[in-house]
C-alpha atoms as a PDB file:
ATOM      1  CA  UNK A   1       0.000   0.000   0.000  1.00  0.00           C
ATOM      2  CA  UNK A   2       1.079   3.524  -0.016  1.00  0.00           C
ATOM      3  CA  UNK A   3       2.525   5.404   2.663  1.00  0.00           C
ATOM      4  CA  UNK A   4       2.865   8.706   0.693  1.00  0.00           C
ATOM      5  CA  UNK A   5      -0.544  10.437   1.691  1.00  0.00           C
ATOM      6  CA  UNK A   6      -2.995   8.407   0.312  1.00  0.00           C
ATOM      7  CA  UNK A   7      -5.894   9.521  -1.317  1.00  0.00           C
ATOM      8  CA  UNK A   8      -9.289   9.803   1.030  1.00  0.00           C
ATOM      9  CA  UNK A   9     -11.641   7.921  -1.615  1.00  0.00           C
ATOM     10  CA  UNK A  10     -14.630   8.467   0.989  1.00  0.00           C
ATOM     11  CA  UNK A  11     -14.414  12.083   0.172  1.00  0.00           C
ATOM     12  CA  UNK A  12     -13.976  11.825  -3.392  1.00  0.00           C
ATOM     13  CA  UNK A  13     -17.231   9.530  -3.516  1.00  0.00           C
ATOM     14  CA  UNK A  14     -20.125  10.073  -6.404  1.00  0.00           C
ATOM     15  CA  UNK A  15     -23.102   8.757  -7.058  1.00  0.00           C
ATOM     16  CA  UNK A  16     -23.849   7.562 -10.954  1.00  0.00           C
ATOM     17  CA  UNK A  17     -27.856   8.197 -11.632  1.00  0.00           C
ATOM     18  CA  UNK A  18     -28.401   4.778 -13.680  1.00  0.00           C
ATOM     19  CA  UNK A  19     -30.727   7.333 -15.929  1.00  0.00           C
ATOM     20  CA  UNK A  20     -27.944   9.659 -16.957  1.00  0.00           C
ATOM     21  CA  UNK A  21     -26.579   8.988 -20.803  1.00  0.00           C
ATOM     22  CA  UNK A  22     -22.733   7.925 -19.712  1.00  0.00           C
ATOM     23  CA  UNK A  23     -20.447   6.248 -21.793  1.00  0.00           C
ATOM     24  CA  UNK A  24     -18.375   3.794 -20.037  1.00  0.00           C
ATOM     25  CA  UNK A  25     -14.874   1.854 -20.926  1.00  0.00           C
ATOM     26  CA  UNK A  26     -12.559  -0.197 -19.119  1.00  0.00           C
ATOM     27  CA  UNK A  27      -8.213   0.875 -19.787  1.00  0.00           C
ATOM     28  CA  UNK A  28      -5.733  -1.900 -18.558  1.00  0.00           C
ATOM     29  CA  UNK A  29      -2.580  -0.097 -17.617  1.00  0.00           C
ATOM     30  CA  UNK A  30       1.095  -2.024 -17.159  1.00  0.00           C
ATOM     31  CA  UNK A  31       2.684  -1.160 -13.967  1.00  0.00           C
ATOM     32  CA  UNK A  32       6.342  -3.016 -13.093  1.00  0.00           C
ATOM     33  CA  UNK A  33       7.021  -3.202  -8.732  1.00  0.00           C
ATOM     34  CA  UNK A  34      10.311  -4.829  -9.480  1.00  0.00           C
ATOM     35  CA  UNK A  35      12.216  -5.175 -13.423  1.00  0.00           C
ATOM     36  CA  UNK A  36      14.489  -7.807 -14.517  1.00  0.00           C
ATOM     37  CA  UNK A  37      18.584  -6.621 -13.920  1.00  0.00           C
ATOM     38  CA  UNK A  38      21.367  -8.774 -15.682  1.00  0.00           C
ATOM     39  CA  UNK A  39      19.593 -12.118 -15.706  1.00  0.00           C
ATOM     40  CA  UNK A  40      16.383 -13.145 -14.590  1.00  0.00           C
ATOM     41  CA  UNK A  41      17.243 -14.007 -11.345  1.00  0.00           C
ATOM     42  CA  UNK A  42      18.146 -10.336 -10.460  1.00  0.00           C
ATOM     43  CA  UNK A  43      15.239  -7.556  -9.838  1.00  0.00           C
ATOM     44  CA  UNK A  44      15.446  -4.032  -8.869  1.00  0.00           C
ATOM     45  CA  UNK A  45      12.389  -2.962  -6.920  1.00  0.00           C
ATOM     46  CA  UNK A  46      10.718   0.403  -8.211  1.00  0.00           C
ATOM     47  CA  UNK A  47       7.795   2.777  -6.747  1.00  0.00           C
ATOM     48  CA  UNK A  48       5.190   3.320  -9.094  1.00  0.00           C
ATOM     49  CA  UNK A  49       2.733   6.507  -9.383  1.00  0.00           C
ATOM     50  CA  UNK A  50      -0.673   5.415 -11.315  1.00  0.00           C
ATOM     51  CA  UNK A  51      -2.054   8.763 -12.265  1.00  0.00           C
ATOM     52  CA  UNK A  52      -5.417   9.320 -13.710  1.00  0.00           C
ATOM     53  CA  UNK A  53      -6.336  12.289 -15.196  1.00  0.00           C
ATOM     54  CA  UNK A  54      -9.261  14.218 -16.362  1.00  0.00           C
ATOM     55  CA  UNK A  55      -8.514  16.050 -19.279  1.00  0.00           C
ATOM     56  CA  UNK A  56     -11.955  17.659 -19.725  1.00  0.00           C
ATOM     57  CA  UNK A  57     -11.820  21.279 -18.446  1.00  0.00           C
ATOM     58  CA  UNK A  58     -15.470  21.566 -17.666  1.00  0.00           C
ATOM     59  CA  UNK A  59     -17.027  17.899 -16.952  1.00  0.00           C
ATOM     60  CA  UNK A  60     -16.094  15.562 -13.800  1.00  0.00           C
ATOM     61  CA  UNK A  61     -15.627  12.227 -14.727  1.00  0.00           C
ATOM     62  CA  UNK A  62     -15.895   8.984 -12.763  1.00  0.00           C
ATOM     63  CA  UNK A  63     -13.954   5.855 -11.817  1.00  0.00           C
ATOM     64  CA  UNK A  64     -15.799   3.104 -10.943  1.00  0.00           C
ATOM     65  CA  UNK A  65     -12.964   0.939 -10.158  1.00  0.00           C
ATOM     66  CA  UNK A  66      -9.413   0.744  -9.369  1.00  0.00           C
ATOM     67  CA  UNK A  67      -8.123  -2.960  -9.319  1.00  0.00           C
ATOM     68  CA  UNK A  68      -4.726  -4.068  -9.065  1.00  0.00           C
ATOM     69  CA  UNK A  69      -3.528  -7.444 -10.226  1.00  0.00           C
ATOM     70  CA  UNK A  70      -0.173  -9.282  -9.859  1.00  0.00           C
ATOM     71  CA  UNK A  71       2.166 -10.895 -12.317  1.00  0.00           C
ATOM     72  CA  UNK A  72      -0.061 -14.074 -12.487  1.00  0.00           C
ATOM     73  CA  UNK A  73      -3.009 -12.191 -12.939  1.00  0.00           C
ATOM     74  CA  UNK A  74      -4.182 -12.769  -9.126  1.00  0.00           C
ATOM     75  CA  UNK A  75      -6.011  -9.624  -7.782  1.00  0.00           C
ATOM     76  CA  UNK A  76      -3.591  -7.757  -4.895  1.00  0.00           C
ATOM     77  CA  UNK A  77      -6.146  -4.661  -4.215  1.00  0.00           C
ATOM     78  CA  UNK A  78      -9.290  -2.870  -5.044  1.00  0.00           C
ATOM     79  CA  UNK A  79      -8.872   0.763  -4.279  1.00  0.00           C
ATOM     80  CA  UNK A  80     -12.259   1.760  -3.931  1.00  0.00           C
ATOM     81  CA  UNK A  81     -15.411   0.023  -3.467  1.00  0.00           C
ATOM     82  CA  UNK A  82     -17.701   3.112  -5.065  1.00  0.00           C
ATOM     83  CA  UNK A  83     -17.503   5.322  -7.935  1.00  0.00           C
ATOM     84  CA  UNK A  84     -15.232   7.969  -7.523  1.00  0.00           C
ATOM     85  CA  UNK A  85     -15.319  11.425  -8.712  1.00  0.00           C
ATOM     86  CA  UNK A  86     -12.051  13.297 -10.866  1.00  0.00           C
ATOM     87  CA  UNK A  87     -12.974  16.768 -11.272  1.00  0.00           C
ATOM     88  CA  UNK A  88     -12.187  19.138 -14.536  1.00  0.00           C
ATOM     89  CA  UNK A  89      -8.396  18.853 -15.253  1.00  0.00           C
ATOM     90  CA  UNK A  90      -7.652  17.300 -12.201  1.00  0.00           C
ATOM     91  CA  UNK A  91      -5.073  14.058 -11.795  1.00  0.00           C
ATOM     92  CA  UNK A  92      -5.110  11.368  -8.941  1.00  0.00           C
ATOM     93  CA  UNK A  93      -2.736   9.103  -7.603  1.00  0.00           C
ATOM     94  CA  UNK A  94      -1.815   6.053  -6.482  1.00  0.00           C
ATOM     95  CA  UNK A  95       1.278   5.590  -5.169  1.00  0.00           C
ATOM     96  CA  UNK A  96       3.039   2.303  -4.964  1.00  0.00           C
ATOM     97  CA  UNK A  97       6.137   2.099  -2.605  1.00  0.00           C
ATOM     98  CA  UNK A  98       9.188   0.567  -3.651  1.00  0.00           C
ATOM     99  CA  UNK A  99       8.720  -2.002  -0.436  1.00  0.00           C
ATOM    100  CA  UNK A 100       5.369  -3.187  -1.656  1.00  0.00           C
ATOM    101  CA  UNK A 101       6.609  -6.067  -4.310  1.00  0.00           C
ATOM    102  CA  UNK A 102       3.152  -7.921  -4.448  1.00  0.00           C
ATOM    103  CA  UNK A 103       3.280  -7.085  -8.429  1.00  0.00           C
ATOM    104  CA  UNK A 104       6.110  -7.907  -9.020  1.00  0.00           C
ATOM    105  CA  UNK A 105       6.998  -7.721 -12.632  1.00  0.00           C
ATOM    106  CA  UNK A 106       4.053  -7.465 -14.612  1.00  0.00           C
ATOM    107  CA  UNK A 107       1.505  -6.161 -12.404  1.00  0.00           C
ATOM    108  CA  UNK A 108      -1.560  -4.394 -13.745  1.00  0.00           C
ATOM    109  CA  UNK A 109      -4.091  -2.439 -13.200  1.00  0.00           C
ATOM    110  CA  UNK A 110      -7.736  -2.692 -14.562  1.00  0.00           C
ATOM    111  CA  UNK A 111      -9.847   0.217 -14.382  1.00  0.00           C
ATOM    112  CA  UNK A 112     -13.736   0.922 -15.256  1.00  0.00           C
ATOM    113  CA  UNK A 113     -14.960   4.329 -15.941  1.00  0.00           C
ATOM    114  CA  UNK A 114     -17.908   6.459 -17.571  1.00  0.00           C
ATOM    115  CA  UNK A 115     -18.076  10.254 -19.040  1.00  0.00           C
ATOM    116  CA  UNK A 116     -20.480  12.099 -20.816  1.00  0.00           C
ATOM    117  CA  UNK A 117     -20.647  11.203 -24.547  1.00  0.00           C
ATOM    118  CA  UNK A 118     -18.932  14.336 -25.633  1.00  0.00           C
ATOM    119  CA  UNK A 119     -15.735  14.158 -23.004  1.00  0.00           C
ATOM    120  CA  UNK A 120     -12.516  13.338 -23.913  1.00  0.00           C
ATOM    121  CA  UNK A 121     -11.626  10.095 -22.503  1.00  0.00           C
ATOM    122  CA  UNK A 122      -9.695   9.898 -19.083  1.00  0.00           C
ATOM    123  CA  UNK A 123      -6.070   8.909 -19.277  1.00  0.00           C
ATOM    124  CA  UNK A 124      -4.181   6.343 -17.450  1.00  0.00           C
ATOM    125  CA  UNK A 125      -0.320   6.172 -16.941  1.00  0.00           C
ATOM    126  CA  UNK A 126       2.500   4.886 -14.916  1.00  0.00           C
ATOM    127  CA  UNK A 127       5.595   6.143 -13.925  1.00  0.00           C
ATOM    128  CA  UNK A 128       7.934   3.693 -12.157  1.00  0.00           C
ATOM    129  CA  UNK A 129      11.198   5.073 -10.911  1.00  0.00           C
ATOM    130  CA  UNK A 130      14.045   3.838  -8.363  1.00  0.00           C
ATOM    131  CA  UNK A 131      16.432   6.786  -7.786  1.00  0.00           C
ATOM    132  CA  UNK A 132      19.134   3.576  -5.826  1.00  0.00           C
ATOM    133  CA  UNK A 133      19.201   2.054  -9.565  1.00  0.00           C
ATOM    134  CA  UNK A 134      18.531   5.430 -11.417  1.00  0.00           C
ATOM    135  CA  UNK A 135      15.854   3.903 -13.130  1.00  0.00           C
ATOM    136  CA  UNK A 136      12.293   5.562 -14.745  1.00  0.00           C
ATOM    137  CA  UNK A 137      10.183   4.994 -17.524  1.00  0.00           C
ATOM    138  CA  UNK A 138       6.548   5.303 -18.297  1.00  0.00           C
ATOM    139  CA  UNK A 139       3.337   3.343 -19.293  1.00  0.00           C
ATOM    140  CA  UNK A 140       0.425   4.191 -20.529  1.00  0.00           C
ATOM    141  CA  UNK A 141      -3.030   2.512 -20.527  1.00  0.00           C
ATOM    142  CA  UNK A 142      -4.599   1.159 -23.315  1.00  0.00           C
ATOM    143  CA  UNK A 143      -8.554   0.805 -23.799  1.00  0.00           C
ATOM    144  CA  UNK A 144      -9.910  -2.453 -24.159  1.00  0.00           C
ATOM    145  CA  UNK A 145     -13.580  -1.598 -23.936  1.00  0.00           C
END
């Protein structure tokens, strides 16, 4: 879990009137705990920062779910059990310390979301870093529904 002030998702809850016209999609996004070093027997472990972002600069959007898998696909997490709210332009994260290697080295995350039909979609990305290993690079999530 993260120590680095984690978000309060109580306060960010919303309610999702089953009547209102959302579109909703589901974005699976790579996120690496711990990458291969020299030979597979060798990892270095890395903290990872899942940001999701609202690129709409009047409409909230919403995140249903947050769920966080491990390397053999066996779920480590949910982080909320409601819909969550990301207001206009704002970003949220998740922060994965280095210590937490649960993932390991292809964790995941799967997240469900819905906007209005004219709102850009939200976007999904991970940046893993060690600063011991001087190590960073990015993913980004990819829509699969």
């Amino acid at each position: 879990m993260s120590s680095v002030n984690p978000v309060n998702w109580k306060k960010r809850a919303a309610q999702i009137n089953p009547n209102d016209s959302l579109v909703y999609g589901e974005t699976y996004l790579s996120i690496y705990s711990q990458i291969y070093s020299y030979t597979e027997h060798l990892t270095h472990d890395l903290t990872s920062t899942v940001s999701l972002r609202n690129t709409n600069k009047k409409d909230t959007i919403y995140v249903i779910s947050a769920e966080y898998f491990d390397t053999h696909g066996k779920l480590i997490r949910t982080y909320f059990n409601n819909p969550i709210f990301i207001a206009p332009m704002e970003t949220v994260a998740i922060v994965i310390d280095e210590i937490d290697k649960e993932g390991g080295t292809g964790a995941n995350f799967i997240f469900d979301w819905a906007i209005k039909p004219d709102c850009t979609e939200p976007i999904f990305e991970g940046i893993q870093l060690s600063t011991a290993g001087r190590i960073s690079f990015t993913t980004h999530g990819v829509r699969l529904k």
